[in-house]
N, C-alpha and C. Protein backbone atom coordinates (compact mmCIF):
# COMPACT_ATOMS: atom_id res chain seq x y z
N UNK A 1 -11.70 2.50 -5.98
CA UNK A 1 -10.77 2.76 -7.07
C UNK A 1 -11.48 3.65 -8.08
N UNK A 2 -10.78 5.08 -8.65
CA UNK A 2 -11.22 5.92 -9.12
C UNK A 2 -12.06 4.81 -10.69
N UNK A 3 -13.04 5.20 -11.43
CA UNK A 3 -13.61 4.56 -12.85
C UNK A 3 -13.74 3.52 -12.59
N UNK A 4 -13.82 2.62 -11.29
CA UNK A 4 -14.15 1.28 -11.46
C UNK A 4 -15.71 1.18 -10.76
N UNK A 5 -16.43 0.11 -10.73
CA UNK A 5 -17.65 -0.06 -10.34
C UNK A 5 -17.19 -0.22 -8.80
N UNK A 6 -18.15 0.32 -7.87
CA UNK A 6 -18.12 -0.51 -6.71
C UNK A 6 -17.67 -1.64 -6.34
N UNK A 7 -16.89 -2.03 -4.96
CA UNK A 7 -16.97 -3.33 -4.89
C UNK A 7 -15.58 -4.17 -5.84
N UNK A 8 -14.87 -2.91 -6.98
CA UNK A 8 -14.18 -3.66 -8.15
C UNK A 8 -12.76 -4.10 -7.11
N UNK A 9 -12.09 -5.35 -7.12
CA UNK A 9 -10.98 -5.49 -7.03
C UNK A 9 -10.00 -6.29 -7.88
N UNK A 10 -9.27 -6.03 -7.72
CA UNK A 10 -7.59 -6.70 -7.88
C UNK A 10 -6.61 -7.08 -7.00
N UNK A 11 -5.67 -7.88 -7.40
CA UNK A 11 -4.54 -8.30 -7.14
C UNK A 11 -3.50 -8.18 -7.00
N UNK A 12 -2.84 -7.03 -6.47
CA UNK A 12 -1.18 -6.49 -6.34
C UNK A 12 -0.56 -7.04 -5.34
N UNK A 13 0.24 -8.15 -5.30
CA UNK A 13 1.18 -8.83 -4.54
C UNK A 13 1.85 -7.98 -3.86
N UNK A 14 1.95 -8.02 -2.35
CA UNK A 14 2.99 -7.45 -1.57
C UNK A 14 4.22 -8.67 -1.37
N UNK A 15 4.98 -7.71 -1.02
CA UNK A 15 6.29 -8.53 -0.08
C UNK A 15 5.84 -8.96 1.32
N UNK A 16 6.24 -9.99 1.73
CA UNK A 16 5.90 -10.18 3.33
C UNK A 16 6.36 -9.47 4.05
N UNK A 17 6.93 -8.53 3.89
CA UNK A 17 7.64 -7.61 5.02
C UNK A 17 6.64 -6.75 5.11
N UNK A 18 6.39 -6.06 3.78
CA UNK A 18 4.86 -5.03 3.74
C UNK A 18 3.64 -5.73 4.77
N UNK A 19 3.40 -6.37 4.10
CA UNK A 19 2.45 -7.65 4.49
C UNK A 19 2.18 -7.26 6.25
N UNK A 20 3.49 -7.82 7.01
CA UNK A 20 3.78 -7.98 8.28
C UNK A 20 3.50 -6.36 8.69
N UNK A 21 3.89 -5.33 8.22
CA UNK A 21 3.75 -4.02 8.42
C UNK A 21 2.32 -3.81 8.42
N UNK A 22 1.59 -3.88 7.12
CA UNK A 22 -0.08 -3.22 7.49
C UNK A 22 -0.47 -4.37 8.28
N UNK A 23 -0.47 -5.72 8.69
CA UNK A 23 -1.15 -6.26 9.88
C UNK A 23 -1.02 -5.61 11.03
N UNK A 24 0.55 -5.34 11.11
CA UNK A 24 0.72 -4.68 12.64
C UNK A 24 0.10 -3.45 12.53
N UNK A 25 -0.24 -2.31 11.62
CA UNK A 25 -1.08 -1.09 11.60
C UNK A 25 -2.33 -1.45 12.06
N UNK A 26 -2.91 -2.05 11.13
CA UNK A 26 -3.90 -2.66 11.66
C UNK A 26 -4.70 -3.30 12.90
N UNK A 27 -3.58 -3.98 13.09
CA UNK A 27 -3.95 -4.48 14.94
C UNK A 27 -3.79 -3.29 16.01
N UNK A 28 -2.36 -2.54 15.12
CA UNK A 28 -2.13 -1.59 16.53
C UNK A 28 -3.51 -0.30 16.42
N UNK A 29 -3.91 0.12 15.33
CA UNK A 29 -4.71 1.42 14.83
C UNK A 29 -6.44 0.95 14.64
N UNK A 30 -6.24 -0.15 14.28
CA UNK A 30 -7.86 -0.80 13.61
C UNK A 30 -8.06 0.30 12.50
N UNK A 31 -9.17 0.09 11.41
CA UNK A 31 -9.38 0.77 10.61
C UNK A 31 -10.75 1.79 10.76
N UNK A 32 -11.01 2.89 9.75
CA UNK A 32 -12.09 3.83 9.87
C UNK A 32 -13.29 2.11 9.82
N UNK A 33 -14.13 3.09 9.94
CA UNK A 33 -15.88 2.64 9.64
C UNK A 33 -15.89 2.14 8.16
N UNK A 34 -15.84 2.46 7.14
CA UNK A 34 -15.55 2.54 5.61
C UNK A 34 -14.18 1.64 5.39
N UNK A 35 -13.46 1.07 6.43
CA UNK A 35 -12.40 0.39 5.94
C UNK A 35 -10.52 1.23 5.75
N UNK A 36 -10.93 2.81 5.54
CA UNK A 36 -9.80 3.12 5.40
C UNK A 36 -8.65 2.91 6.55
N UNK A 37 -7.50 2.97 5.73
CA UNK A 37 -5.76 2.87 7.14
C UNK A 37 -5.84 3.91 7.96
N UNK A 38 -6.18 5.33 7.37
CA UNK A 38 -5.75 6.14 7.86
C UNK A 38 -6.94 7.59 8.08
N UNK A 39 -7.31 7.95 9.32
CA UNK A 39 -8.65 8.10 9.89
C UNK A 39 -8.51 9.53 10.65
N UNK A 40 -9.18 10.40 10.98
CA UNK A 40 -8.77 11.27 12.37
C UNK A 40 -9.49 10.60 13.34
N UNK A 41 -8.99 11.43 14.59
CA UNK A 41 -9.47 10.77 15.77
C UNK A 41 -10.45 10.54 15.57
N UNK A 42 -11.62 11.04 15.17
CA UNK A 42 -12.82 10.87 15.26
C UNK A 42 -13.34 9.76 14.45
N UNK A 43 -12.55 9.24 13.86
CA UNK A 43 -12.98 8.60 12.54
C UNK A 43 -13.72 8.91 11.16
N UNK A 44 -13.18 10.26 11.07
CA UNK A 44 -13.66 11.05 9.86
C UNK A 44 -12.05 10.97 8.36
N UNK A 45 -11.98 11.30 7.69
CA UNK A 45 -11.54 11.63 6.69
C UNK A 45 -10.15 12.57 6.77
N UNK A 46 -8.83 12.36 6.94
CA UNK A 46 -8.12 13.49 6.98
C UNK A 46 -7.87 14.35 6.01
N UNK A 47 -8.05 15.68 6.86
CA UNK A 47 -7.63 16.80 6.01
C UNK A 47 -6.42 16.55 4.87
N UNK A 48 -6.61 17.14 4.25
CA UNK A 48 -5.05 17.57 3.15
C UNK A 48 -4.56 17.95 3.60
N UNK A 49 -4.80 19.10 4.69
CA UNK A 49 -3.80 19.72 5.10
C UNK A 49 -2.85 18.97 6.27
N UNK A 50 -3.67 17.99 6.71
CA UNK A 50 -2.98 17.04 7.46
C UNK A 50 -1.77 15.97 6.80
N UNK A 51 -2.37 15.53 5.54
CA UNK A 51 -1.55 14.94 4.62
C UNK A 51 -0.22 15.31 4.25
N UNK A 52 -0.17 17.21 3.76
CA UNK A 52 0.68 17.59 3.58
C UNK A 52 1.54 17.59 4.54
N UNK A 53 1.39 18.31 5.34
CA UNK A 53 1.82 18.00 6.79
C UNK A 53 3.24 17.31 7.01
N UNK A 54 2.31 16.02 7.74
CA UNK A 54 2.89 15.06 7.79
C UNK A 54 3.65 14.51 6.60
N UNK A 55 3.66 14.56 5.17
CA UNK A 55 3.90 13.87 4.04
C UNK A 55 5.43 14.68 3.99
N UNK A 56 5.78 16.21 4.06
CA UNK A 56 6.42 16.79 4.06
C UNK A 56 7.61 16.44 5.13
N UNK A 57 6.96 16.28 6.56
CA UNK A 57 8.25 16.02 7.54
C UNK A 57 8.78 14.63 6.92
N UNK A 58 7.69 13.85 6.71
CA UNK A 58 8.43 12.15 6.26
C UNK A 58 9.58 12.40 5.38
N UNK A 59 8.83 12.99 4.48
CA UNK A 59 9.92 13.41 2.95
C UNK A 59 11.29 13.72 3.51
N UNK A 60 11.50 15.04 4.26
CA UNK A 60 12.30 15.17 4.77
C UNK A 60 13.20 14.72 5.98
N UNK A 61 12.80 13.43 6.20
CA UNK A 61 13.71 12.36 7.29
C UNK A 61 14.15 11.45 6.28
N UNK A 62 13.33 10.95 5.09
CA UNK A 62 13.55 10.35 4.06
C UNK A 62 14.52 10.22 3.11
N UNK A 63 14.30 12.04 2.84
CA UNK A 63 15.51 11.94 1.50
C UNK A 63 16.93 12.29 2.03
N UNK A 64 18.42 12.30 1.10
CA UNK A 64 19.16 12.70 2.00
C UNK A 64 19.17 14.70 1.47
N UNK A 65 19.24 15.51 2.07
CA UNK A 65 19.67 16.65 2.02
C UNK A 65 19.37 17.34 0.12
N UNK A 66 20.89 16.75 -0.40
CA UNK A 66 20.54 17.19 -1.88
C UNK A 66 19.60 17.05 -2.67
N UNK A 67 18.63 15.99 -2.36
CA UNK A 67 17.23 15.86 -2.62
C UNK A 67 15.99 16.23 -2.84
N UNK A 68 15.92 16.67 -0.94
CA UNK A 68 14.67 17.05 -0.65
C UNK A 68 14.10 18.72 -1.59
N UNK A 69 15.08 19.39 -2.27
CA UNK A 69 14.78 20.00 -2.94
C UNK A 69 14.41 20.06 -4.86
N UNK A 70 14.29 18.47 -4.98
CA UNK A 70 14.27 18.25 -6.07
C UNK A 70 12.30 18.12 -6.31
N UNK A 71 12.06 17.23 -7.26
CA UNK A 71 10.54 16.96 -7.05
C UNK A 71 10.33 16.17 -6.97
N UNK A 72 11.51 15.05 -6.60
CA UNK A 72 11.10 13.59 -6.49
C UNK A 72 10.65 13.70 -5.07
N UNK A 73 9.45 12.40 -5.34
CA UNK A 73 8.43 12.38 -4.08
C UNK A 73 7.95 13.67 -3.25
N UNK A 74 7.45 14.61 -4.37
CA UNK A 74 7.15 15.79 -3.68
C UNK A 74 5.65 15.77 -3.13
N UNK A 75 4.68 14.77 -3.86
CA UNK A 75 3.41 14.81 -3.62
C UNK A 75 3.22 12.76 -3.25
N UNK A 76 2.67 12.42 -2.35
CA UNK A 76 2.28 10.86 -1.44
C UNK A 76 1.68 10.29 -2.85
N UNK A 77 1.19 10.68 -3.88
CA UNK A 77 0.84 10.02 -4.93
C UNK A 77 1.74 9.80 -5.70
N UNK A 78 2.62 10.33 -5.94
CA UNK A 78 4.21 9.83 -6.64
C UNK A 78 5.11 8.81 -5.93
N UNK A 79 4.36 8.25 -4.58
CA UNK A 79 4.93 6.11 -4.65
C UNK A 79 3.96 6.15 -5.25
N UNK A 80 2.95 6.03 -6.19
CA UNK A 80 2.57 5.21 -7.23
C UNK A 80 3.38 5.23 -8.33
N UNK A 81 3.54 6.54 -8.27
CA UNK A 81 4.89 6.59 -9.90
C UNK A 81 6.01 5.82 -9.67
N UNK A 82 6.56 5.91 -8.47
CA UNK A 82 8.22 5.43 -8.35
C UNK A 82 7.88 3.94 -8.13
N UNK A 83 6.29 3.12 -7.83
CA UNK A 83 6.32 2.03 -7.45
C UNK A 83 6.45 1.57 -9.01
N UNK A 84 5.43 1.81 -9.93
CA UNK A 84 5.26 1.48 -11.32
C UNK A 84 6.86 1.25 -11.97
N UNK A 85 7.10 2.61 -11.87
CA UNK A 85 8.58 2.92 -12.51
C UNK A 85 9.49 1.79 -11.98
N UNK A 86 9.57 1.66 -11.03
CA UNK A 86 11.24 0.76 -10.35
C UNK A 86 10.22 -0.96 -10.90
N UNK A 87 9.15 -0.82 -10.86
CA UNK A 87 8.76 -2.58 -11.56
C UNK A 87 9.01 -2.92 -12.76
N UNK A 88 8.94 -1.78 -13.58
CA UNK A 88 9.27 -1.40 -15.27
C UNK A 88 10.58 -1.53 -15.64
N UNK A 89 11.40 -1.06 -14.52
CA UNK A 89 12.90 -0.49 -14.42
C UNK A 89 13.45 -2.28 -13.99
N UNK A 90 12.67 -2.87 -13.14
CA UNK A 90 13.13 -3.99 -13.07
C UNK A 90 13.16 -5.70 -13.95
N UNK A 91 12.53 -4.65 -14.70
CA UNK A 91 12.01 -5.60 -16.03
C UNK A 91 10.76 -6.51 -15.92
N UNK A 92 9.53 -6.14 -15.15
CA UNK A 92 8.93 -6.59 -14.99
C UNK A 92 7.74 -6.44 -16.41
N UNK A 93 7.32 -7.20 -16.50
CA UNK A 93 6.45 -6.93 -17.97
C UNK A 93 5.43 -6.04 -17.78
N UNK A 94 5.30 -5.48 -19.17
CA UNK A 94 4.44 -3.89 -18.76
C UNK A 94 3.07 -4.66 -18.69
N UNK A 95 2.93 -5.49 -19.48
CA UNK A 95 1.24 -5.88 -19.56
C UNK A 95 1.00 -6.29 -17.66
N UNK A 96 1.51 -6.78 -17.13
CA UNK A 96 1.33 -7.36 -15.75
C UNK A 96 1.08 -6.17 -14.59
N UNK A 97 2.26 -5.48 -15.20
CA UNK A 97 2.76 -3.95 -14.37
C UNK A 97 1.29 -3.11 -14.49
N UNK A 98 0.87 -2.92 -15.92
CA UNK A 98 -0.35 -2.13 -15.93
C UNK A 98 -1.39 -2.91 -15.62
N UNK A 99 -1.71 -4.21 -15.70
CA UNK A 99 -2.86 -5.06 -14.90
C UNK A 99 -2.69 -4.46 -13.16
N UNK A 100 -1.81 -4.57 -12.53
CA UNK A 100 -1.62 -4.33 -11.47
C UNK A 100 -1.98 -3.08 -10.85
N UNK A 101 -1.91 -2.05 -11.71
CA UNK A 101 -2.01 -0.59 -11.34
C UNK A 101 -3.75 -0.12 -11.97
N UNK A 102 -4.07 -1.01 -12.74
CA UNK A 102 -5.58 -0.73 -13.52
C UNK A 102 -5.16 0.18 -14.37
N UNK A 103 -4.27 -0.03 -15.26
CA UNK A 103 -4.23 1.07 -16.28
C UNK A 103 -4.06 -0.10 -17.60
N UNK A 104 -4.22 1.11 -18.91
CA UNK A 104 -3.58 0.13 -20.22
C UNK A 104 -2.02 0.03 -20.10
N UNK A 105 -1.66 -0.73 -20.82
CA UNK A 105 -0.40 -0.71 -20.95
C UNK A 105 0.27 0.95 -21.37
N UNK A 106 -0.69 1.47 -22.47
CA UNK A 106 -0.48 2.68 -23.04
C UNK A 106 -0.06 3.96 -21.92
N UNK A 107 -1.14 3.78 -21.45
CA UNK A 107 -0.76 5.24 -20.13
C UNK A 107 -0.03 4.54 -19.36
N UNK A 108 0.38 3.13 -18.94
CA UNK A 108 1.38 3.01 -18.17
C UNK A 108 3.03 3.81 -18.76
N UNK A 109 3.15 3.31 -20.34
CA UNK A 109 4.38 3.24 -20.67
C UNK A 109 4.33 5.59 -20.99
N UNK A 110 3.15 5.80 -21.40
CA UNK A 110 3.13 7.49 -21.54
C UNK A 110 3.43 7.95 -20.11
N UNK A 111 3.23 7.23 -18.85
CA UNK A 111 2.92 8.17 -17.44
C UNK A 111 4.07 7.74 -16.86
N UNK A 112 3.94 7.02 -16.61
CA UNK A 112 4.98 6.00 -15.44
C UNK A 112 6.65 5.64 -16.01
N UNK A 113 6.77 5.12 -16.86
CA UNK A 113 8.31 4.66 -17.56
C UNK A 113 9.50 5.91 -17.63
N UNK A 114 8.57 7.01 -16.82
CA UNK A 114 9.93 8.38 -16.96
C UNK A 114 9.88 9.38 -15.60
N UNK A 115 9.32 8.10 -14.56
CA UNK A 115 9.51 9.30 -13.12
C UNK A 115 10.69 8.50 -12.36
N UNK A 116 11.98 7.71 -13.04
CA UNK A 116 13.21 7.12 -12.16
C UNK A 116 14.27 8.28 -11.57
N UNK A 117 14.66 8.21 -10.87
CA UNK A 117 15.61 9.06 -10.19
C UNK A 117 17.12 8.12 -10.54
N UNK A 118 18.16 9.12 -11.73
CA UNK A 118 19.09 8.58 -11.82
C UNK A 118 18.72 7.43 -13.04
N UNK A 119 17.98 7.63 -13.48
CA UNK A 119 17.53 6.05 -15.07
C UNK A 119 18.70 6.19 -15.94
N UNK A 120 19.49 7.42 -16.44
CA UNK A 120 20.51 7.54 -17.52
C UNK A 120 20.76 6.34 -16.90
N UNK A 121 21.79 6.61 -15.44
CA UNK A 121 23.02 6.10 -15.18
C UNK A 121 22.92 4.61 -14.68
N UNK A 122 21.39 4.18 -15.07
CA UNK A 122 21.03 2.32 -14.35
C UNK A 122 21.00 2.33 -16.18
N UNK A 123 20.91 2.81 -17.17
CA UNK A 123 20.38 2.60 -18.30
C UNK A 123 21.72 1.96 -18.95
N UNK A 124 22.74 3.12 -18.50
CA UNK A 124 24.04 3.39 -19.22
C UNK A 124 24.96 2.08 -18.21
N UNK A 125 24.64 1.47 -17.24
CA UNK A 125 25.56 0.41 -16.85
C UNK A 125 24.85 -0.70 -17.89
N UNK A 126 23.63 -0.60 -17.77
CA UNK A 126 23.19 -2.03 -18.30
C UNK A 126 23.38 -2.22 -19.69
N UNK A 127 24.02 -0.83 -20.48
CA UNK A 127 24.03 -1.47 -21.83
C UNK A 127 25.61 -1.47 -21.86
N UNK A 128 26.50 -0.82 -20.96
CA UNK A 128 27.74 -1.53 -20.97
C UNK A 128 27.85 -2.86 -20.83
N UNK A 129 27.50 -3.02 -19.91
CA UNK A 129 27.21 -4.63 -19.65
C UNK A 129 26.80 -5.43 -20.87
N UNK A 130 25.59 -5.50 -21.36
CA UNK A 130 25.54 -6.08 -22.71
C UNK A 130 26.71 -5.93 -23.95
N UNK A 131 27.12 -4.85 -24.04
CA UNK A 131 28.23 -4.34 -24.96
C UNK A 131 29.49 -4.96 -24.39
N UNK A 132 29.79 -5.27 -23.30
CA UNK A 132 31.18 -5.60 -22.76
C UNK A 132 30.88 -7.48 -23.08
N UNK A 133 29.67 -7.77 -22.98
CA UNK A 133 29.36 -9.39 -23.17
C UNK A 133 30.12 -9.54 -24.32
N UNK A 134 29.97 -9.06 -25.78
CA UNK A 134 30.43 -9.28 -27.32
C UNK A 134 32.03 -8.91 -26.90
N UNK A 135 33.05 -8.82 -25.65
CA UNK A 135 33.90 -8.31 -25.79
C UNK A 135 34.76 -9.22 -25.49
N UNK A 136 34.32 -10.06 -25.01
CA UNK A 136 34.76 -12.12 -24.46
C UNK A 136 34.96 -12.92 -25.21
N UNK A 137 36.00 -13.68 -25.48
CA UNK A 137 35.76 -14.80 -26.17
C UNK A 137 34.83 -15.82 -26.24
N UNK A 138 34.08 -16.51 -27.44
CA UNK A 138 33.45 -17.39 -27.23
C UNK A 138 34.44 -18.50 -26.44
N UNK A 139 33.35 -19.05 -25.85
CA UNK A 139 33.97 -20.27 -24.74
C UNK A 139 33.91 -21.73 -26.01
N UNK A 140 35.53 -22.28 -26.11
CA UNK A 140 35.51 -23.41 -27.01
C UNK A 140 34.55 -24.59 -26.32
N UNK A 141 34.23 -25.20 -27.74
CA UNK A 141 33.50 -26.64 -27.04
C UNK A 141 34.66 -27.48 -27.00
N UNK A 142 35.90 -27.53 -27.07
CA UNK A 142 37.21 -28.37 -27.54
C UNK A 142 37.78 -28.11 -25.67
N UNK A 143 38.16 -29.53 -25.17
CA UNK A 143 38.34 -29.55 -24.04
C UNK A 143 40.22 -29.94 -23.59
């Protein structure tokens, strides 16, 4: 992990589905010498240019059509942004969110809280929603 000491870890909870996914990588691929997922044949380091590559066809089986020309997920380091973002977006607490990612809260909420695809329009239901709540009658306690 980039600024941390050797050896430093943490704790980011997967889903069991993830979970079940890198075991099976794992069993089916085994890992480099050094531990990494993803290796060349030889067990050296892949190129970038391999990264791009491949990162590019994914993208494009991925997104639908009107998309793939935007900049969302244009570079394999932006699922870190969209992972941060949709945990933030889900109301997950920033202090936890940035424990999780090794950042302060600060550069979480400066970096991360503005790479959503579509945020107006999840922003703009959810405060209808709150606004349509005050639009109900209180429920009598009289039976």
């Amino acid at each position: 992990m980039k600024n941390r000491p050797p050896g430093d870890t943490r704790v980011v909870p997967l889903p069991p589905y993830l979970v079940a996914l890198w075991r099976e990588h794992v069993a089916t691929f085994g890992t480099a010498d050094d531990g990494r997922l993803f290796f060349s044949e030889s067990g050296r380091i892949l190129a970038y240019t391999t990264y791009h590559r491949v990162w590019h066809e994914a993208r494009s089986l991925g997104l639908p059509p009107a998309l793939t020309s935007t900049p969302l997920a244009k570079r394999p380091y932006d699922l870190r942004h969209s992972a941060l973002s949709t945990w933030l977006c889900a109301g997950a607490d920033p202090a936890e969110v940035a424990q999780r990612a090794g950042n302060s809260v600060e550069v979480l909420l400066s970096r991360y809280a503005k790479c959503l695809y579509d945020r107006q329009s999840i922003n703009n239901q959810r405060i209808e929603g709150l606004l349509s709540s005050y639009d109900q009658p209180p429920e009598s306690d009289v039976a």
